[in-house]
N, C-alpha and C. Protein backbone atom coordinates (compact mmCIF):
# COMPACT_ATOMS: atom_id res chain seq x y z
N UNK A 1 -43.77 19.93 22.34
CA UNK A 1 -43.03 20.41 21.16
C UNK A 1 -41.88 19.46 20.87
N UNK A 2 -41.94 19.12 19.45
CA UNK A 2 -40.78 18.23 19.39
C UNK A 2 -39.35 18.81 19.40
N UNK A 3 -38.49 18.11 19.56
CA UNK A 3 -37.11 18.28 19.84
C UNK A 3 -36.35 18.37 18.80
N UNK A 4 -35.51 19.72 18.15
CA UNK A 4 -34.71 19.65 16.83
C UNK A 4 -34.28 18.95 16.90
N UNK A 5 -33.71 18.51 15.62
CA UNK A 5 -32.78 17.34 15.19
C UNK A 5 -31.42 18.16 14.30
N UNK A 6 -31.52 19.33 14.29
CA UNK A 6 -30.75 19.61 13.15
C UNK A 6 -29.19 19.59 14.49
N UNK A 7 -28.13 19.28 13.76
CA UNK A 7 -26.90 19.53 13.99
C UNK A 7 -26.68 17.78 14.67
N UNK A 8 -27.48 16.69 14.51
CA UNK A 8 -27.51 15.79 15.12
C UNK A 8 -26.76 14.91 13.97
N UNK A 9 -25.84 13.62 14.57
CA UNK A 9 -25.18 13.16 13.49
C UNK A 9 -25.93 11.97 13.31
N UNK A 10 -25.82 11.15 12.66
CA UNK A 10 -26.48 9.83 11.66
C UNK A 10 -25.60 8.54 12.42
N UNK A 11 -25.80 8.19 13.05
CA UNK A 11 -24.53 7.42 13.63
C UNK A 11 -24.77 5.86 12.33
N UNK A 12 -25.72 5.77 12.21
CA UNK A 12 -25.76 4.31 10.89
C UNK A 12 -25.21 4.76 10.00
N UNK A 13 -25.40 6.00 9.78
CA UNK A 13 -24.91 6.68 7.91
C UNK A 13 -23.22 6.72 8.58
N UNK A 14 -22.93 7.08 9.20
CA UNK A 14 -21.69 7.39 10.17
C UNK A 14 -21.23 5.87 10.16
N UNK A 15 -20.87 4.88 10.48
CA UNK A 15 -20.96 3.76 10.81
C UNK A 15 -20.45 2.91 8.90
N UNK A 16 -21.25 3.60 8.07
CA UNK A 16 -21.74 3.03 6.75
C UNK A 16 -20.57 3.67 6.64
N UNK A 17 -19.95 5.08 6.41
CA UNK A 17 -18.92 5.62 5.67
C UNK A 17 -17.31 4.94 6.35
N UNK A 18 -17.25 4.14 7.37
CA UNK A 18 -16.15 4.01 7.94
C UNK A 18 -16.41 2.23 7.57
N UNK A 19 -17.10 1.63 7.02
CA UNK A 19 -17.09 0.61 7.21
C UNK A 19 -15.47 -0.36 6.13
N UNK A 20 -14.95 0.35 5.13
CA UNK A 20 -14.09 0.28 3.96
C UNK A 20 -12.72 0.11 5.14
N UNK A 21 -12.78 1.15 6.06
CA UNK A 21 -11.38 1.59 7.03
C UNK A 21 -11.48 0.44 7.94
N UNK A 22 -12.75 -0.03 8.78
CA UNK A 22 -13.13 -0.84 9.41
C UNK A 22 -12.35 -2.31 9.13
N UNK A 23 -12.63 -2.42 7.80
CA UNK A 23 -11.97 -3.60 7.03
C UNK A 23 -10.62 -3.82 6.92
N UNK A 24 -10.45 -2.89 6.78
CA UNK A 24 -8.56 -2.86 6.79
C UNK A 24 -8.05 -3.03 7.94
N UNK A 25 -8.54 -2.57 8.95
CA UNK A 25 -7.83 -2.16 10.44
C UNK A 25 -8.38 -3.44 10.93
N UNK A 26 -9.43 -4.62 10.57
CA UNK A 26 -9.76 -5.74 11.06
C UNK A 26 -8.82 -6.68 11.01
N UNK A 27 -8.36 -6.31 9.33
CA UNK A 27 -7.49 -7.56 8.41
C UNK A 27 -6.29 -6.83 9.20
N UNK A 28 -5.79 -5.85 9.58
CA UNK A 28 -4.11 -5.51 9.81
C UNK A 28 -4.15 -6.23 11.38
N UNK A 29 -5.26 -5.97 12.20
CA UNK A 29 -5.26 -6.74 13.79
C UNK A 29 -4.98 -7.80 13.59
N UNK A 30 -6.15 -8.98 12.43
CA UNK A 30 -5.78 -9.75 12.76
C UNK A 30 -4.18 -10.61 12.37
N UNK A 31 -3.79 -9.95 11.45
CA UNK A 31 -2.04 -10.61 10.85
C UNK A 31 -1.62 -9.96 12.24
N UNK A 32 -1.55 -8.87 13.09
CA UNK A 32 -0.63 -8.87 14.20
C UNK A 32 -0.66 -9.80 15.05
N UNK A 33 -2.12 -10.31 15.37
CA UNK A 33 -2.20 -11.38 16.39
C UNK A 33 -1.95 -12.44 16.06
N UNK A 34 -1.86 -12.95 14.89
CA UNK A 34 -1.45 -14.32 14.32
C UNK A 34 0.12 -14.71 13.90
N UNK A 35 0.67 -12.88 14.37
CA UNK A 35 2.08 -13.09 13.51
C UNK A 35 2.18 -12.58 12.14
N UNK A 36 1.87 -13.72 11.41
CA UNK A 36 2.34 -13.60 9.96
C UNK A 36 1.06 -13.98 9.06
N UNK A 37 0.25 -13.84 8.42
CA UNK A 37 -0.88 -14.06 7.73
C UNK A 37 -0.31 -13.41 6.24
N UNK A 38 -0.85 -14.22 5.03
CA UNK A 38 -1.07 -13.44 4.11
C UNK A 38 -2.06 -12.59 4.22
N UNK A 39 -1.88 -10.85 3.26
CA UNK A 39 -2.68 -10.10 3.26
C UNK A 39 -2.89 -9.16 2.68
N UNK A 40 -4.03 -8.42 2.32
CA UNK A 40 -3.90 -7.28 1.24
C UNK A 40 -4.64 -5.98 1.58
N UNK A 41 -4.32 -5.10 1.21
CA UNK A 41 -4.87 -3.45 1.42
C UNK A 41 -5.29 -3.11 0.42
N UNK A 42 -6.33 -2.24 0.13
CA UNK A 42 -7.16 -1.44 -0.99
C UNK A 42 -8.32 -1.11 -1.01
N UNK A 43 -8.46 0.20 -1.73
CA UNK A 43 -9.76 0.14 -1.23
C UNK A 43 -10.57 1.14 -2.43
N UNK A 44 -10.60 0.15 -3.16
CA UNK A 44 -11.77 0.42 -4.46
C UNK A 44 -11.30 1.97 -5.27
N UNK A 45 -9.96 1.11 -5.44
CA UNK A 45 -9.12 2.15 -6.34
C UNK A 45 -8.55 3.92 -5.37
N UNK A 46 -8.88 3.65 -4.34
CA UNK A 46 -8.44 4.83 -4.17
C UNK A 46 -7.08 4.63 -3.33
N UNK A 47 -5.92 5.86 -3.40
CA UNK A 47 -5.04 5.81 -3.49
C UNK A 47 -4.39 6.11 -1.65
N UNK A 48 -3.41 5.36 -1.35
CA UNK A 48 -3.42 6.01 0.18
C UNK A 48 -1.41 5.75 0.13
N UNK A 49 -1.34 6.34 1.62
CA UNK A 49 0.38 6.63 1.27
C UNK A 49 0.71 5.71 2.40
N UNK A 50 2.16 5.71 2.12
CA UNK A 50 2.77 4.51 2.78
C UNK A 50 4.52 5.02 2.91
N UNK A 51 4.54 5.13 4.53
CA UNK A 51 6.04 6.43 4.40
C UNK A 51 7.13 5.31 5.14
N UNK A 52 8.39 5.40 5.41
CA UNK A 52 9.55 4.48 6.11
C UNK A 52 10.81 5.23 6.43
N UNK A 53 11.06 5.48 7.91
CA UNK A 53 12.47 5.91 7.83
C UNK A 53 13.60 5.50 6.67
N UNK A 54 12.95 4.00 6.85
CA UNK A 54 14.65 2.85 5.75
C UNK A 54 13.72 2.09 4.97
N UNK A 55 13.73 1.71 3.96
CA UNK A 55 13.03 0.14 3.01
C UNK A 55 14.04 -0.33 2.16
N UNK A 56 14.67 -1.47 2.99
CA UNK A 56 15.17 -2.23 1.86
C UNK A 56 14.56 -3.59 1.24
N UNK A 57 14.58 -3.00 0.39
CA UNK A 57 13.83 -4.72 -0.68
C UNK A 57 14.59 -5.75 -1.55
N UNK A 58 14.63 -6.74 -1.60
CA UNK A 58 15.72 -7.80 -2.35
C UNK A 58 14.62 -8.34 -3.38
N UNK A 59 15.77 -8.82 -4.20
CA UNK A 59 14.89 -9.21 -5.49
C UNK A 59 13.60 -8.78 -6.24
N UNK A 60 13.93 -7.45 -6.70
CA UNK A 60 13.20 -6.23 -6.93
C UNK A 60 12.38 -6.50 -8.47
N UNK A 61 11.56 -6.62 -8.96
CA UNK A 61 11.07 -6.49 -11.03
C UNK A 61 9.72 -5.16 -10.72
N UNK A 62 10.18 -3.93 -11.49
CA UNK A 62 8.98 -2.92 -12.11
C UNK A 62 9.03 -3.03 -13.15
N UNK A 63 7.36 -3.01 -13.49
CA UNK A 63 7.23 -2.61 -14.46
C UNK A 63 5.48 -1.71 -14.66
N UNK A 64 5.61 -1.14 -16.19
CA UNK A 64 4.55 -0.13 -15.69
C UNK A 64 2.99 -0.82 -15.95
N UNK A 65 1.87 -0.69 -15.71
CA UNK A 65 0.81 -0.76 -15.81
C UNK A 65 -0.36 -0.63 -15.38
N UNK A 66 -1.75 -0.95 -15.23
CA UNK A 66 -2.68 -0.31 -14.70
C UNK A 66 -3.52 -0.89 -14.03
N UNK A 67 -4.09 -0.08 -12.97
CA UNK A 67 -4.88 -0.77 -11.77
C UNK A 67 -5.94 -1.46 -12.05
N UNK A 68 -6.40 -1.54 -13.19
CA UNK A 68 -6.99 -2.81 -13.67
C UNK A 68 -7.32 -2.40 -15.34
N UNK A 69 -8.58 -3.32 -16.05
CA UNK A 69 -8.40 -3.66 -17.01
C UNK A 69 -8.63 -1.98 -18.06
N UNK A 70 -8.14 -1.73 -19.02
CA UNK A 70 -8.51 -0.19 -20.12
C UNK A 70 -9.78 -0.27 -19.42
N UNK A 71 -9.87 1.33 -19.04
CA UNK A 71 -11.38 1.84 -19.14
C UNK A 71 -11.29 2.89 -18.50
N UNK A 72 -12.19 3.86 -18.71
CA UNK A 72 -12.13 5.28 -17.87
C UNK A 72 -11.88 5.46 -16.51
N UNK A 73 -11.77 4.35 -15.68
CA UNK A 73 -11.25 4.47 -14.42
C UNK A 73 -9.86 3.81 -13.81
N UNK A 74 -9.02 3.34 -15.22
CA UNK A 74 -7.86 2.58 -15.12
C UNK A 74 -6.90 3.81 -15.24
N UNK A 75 -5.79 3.65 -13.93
CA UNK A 75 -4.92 4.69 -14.04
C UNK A 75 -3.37 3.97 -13.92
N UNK A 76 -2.71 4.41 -14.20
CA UNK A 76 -0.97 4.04 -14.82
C UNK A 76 -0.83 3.89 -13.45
N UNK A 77 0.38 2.55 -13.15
CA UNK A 77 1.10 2.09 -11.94
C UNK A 77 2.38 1.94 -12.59
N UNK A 78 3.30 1.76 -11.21
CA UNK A 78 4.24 1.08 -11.58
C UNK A 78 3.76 -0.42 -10.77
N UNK A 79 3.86 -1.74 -11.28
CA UNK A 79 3.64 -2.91 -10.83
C UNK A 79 4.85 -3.42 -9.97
N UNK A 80 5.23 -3.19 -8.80
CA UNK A 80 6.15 -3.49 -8.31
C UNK A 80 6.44 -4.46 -7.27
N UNK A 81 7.31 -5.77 -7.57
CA UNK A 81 7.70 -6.61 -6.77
C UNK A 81 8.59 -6.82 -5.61
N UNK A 82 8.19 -7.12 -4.68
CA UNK A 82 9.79 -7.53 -3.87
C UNK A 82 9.89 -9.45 -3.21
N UNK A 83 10.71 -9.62 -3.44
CA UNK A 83 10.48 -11.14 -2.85
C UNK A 83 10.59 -10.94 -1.22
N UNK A 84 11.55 -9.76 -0.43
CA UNK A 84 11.48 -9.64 0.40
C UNK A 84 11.90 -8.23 0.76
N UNK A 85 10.91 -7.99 2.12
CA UNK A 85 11.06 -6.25 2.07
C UNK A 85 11.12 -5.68 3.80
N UNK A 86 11.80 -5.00 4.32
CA UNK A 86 11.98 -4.62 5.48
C UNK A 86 11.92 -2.70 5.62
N UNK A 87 10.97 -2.45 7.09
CA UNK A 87 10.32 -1.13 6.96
C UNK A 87 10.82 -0.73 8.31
N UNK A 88 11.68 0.56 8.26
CA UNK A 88 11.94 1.19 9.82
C UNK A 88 10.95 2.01 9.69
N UNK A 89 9.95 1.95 11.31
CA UNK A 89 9.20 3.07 11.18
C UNK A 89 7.98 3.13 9.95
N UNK A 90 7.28 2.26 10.08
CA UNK A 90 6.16 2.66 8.92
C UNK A 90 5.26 2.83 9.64
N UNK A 91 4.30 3.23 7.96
CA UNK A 91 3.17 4.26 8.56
C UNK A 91 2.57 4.39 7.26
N UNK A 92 1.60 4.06 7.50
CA UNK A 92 0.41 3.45 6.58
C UNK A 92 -0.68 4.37 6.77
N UNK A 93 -1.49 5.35 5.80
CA UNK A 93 -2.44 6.06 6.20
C UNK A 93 -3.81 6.40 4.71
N UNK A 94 -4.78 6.44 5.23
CA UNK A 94 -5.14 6.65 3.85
C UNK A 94 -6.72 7.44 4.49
N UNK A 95 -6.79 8.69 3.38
CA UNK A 95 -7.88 9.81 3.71
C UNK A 95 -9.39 9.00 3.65
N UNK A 96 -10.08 8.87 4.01
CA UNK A 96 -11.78 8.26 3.50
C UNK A 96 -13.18 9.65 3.34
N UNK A 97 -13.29 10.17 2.10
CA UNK A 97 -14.29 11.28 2.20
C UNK A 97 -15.52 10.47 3.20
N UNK A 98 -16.25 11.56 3.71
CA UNK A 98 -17.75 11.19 4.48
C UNK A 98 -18.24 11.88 3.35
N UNK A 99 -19.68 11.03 3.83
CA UNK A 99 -20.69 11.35 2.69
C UNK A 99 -21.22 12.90 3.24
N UNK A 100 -20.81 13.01 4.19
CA UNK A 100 -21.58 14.37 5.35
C UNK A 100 -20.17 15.27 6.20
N UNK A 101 -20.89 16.35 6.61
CA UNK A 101 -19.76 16.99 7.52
C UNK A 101 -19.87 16.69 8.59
N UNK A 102 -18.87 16.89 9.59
CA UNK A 102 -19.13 16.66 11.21
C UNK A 102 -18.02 17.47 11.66
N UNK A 103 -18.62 18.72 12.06
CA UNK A 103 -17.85 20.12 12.77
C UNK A 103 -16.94 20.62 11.64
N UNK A 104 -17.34 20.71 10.60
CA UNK A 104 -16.63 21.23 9.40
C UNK A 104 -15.78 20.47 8.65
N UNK A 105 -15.37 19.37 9.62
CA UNK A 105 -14.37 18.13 8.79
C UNK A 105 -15.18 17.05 7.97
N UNK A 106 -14.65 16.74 6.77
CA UNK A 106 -15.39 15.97 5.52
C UNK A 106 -14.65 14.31 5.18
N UNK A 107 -13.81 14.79 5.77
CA UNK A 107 -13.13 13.04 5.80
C UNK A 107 -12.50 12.34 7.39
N UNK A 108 -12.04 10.97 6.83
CA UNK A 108 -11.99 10.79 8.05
C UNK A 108 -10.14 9.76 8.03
N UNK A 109 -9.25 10.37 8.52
CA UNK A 109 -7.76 9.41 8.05
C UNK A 109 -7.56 8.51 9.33
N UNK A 110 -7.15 7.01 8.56
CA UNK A 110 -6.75 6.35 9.49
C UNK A 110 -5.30 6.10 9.24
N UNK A 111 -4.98 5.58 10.65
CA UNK A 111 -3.61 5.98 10.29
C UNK A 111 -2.90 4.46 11.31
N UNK A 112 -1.98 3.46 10.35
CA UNK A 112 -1.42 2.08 10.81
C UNK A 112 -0.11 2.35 11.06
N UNK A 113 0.49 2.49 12.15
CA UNK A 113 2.20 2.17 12.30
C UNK A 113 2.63 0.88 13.03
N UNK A 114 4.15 1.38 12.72
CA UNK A 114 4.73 -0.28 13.25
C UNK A 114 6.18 0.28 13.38
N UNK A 115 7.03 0.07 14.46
CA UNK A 115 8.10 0.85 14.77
C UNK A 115 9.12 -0.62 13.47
N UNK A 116 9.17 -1.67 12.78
CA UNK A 116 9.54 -2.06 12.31
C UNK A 116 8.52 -3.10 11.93
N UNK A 117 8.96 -3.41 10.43
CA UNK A 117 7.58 -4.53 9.85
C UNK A 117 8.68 -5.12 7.96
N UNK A 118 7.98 -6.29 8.15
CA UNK A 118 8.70 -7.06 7.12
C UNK A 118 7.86 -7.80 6.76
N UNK A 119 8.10 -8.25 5.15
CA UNK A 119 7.13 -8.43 4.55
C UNK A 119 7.92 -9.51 3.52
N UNK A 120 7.26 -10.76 2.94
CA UNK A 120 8.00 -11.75 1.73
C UNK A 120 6.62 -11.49 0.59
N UNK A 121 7.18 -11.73 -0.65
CA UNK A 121 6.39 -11.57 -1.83
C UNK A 121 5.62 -10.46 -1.43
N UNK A 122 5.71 -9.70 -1.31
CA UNK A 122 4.72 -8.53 -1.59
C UNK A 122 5.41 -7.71 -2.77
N UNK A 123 3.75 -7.32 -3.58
CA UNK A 123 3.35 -6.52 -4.35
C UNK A 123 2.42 -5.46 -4.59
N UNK A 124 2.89 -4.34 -4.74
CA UNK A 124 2.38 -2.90 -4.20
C UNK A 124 2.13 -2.46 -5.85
N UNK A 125 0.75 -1.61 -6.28
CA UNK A 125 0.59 -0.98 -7.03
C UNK A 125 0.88 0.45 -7.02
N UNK A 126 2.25 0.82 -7.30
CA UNK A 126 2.48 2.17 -6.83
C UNK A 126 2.47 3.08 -7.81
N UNK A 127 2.11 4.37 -7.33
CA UNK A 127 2.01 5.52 -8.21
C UNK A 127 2.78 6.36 -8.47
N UNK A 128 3.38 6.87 -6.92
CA UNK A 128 4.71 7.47 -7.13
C UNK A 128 5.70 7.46 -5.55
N UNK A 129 6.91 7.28 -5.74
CA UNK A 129 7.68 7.21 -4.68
C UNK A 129 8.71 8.28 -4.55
N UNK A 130 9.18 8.54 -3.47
CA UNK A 130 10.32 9.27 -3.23
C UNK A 130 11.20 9.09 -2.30
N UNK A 131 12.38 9.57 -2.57
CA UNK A 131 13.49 9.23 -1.08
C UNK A 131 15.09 9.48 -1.31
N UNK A 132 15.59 9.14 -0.95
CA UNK A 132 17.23 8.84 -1.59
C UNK A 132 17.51 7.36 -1.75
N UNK A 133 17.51 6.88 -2.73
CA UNK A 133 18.07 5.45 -2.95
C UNK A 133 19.04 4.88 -2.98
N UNK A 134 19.24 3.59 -3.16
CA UNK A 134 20.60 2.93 -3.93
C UNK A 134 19.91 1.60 -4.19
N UNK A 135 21.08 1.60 -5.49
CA UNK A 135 20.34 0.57 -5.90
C UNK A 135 21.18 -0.50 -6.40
N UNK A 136 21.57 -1.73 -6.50
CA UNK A 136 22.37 -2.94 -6.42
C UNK A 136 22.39 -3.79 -7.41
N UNK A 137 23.08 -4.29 -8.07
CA UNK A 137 22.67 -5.13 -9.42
C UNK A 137 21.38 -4.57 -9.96
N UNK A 138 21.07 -3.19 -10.75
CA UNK A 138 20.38 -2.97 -11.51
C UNK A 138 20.52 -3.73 -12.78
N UNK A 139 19.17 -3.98 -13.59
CA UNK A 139 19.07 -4.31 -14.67
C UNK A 139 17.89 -3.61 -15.35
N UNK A 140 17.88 -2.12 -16.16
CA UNK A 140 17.10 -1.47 -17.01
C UNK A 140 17.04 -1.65 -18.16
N UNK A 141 15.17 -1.79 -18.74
CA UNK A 141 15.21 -2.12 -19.62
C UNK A 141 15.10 -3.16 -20.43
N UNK A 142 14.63 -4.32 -19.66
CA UNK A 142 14.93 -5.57 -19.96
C UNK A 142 13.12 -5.77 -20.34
N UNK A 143 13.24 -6.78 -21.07
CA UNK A 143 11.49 -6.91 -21.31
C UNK A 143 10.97 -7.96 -19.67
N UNK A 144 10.05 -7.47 -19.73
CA UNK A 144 8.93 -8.12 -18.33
C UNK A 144 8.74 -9.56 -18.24
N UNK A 145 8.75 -9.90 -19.86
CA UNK A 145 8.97 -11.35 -19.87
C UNK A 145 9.78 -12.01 -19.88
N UNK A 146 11.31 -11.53 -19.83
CA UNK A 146 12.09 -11.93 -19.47
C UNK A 146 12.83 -11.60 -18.05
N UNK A 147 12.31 -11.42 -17.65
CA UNK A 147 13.10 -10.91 -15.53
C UNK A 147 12.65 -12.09 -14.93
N UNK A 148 14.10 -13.08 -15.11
CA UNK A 148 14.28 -14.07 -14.96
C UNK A 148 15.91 -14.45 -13.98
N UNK A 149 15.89 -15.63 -13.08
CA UNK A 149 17.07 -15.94 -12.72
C UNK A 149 17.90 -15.89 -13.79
N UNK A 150 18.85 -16.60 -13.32
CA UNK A 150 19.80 -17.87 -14.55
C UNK A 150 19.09 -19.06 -14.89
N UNK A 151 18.59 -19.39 -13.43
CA UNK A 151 17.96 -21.00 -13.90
C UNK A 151 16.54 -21.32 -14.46
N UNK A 152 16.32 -19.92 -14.96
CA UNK A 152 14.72 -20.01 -15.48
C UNK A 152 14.07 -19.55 -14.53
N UNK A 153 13.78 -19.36 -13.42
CA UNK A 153 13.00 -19.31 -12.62
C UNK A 153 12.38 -17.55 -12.43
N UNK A 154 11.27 -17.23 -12.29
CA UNK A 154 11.08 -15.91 -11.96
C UNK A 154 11.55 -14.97 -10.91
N UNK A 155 12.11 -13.77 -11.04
CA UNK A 155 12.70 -12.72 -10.40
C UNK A 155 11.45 -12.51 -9.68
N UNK A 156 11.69 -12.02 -8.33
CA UNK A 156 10.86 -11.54 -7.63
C UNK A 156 9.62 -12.52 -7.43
N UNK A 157 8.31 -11.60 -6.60
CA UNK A 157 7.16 -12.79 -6.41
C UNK A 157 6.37 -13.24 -7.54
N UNK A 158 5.25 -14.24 -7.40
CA UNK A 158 4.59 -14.52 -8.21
C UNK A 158 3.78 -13.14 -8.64
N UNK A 159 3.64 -12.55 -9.93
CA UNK A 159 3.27 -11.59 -10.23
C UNK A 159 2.30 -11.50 -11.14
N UNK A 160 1.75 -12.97 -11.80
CA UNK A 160 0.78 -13.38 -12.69
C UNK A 160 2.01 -13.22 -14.15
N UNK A 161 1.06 -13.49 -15.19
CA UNK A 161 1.67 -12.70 -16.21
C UNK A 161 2.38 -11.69 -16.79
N UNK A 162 3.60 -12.00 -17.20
CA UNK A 162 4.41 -10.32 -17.29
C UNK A 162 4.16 -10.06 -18.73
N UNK A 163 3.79 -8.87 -18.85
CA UNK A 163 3.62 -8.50 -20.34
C UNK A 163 5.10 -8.10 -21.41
N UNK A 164 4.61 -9.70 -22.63
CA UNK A 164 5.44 -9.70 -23.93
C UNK A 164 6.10 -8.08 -24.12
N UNK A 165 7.07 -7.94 -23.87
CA UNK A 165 7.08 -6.14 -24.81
C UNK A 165 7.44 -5.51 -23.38
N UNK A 166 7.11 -5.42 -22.50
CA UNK A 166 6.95 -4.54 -21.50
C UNK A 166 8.60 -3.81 -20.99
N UNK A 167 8.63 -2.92 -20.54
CA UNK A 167 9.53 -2.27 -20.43
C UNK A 167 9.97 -2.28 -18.34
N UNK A 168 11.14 -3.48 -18.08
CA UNK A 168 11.14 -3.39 -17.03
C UNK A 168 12.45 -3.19 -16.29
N UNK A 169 12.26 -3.20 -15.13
CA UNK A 169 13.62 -3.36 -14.75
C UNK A 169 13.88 -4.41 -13.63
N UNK A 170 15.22 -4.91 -13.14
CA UNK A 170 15.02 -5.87 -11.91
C UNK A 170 15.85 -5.54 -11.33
N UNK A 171 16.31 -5.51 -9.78
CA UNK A 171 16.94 -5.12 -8.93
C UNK A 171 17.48 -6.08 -8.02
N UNK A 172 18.69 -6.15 -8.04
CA UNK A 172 19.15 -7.12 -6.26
C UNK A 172 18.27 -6.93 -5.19
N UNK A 173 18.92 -5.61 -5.07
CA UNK A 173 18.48 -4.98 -3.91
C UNK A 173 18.36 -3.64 -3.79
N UNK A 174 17.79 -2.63 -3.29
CA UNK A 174 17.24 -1.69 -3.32
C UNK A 174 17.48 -1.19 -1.89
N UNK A 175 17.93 0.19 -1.12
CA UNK A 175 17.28 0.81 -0.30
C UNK A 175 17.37 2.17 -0.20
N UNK A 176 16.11 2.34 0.55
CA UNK A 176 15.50 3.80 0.07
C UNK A 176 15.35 4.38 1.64
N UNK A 177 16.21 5.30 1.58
CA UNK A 177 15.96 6.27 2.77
C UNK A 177 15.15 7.44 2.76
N UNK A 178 13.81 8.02 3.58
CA UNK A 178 13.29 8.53 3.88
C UNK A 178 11.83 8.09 2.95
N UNK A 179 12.16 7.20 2.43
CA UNK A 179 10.85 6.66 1.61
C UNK A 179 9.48 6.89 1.86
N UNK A 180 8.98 7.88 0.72
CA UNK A 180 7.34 8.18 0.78
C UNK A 180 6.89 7.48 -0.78
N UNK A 181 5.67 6.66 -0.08
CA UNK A 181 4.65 6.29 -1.97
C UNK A 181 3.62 7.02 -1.45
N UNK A 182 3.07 6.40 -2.82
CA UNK A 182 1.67 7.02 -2.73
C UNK A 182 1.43 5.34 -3.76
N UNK A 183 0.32 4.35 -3.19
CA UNK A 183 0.17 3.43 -3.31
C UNK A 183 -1.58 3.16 -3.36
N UNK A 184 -1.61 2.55 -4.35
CA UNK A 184 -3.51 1.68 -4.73
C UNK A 184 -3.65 0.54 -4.38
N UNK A 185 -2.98 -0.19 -4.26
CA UNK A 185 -2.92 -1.78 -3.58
C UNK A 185 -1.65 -2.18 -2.95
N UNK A 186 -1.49 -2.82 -1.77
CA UNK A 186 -0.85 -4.17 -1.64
C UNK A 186 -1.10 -5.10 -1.00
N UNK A 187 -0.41 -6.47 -1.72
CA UNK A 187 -0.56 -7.68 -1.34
C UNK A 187 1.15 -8.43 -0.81
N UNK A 188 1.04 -9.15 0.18
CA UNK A 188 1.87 -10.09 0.63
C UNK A 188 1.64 -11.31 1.42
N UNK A 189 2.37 -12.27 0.44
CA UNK A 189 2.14 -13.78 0.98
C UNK A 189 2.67 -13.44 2.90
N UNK A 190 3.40 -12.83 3.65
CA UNK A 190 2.98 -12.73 4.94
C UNK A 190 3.58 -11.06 4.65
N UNK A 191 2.85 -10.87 6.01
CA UNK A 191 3.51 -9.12 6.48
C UNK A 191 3.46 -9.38 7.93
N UNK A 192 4.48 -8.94 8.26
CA UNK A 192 4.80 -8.91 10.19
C UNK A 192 4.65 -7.26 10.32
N UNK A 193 3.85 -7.14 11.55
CA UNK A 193 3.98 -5.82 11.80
C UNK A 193 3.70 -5.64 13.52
N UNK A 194 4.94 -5.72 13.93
CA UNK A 194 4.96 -5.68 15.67
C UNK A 194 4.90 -4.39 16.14
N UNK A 195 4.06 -4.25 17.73
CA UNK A 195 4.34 -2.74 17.76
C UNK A 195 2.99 -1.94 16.88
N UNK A 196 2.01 -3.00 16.26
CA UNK A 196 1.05 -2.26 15.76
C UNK A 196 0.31 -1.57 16.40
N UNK A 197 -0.03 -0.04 15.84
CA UNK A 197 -0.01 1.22 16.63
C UNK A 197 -1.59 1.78 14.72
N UNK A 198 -2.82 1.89 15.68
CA UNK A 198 -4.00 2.08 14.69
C UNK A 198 -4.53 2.96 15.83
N UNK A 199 -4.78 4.41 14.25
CA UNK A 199 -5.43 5.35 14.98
C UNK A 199 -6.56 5.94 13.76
N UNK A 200 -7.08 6.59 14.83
CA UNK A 200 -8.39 7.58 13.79
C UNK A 200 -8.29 9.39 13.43
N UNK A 201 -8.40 9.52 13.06
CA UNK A 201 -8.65 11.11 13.24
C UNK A 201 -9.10 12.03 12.04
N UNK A 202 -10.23 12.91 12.28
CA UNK A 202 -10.01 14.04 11.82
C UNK A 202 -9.50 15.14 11.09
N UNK A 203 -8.21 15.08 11.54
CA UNK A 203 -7.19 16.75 11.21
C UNK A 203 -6.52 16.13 9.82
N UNK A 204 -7.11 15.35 8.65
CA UNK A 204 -6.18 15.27 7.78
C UNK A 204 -4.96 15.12 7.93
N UNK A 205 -4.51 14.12 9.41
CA UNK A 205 -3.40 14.23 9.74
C UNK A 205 -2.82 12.80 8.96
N UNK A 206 -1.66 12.90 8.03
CA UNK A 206 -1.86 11.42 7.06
C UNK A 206 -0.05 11.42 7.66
N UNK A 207 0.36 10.28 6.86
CA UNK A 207 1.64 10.28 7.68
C UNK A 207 2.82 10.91 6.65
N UNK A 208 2.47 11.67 5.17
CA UNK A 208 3.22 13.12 4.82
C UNK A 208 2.45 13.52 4.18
């Protein structure tokens, strides 16, 4: 008599749904072991959070726009720069649905910390943030195409094209205590993250 199969898991189909998390946690090992690597996080538009005891960032330009080009799956960001950015305590986490259940649980969160991590030119597509701030040589309001030094030169990192018209702002410096986003991409020419601490789990346990 053959042997049920029911309640048995798929370990390839299993394997297939983690492979997106796989990628990230490859690319975050390897910038720890190398130090400093440029590098980027995302993962096919979906949105994951990113929390910090402290973040202060220098040479700050937002402005608003969308995770990629008009179309039914383009959703509003703020486009936000820092030329340089420092993290007490981060913690990087983002939910991944399974295509299947396993003991009633349907997703699967991974979860990146770093008891301190710093970062140059990075740019984060963020959605929404929170915390207590301050904020340092603000400038609101200024068009996107113009968030500029004195000497011509561009505020913040290379950011591609800033849009004619756009409604932005630029910042000295910035810091944000108890800082939670909720973030679709980032990129930075390096990110240090010592103390890297990668886990898996279950319990929807995300880091807020």
């Amino acid at each position: 008599m053959a042997k049920s199969k029911a309640g048995r898991t798929r370990w390839k189909r299993f394997g297939v749904a983690l492979v997106p998390g796989v990628v990230i946690i490859s690319g975050l090992t390897a910038a720890a072991a190398n130090g400093a690597v440029p590098m980027s996080f995302a993962i096919s538009g979906t949105a994951f959070k990113v929390s910090a005891d402290k973040m202060v960032a220098e040479d700050v330009v937002q402005y608003g726009g969308l995770t990629q080009k008009v179309g039914p799956n383009s959703k509003p960001i703020i486009l936000s720069g820092f030329k340089t950015a420092t993290f007490d305590k981060l913690c990087q986490s983002v939910r991944v649905p399974l295509p299947f259940s396993i003991g009633g649980k349907d997703a699967v969160v991974m979860v990146i910390k770093s008891g301190s991590a710093s970062a140059d030119d990075m740019i984060a597509d963020l959605a929404q943030m929170t915390g207590n701030a301050v904020f340092e040589g603000v400038d609101i309001g200024v068009d996107a195409a113009a968030t500029k030094n004195d000497d011509g030169s561009w505020r913040g990192p290379d950011m591609g094209p800033r849009p004619q018209g756009g409604f932005a702002q630029q910042v000295d410096k910035v810091t944000v205590v108890n800082a939670r986003q909720t973030v679709y991409a980032v990129s930075a020419g390096t990110f240090r993250l010592p103390d890297l601490d990668i886990g898996v789990n279950f319990d929807n346990k995300e880091c807020f």
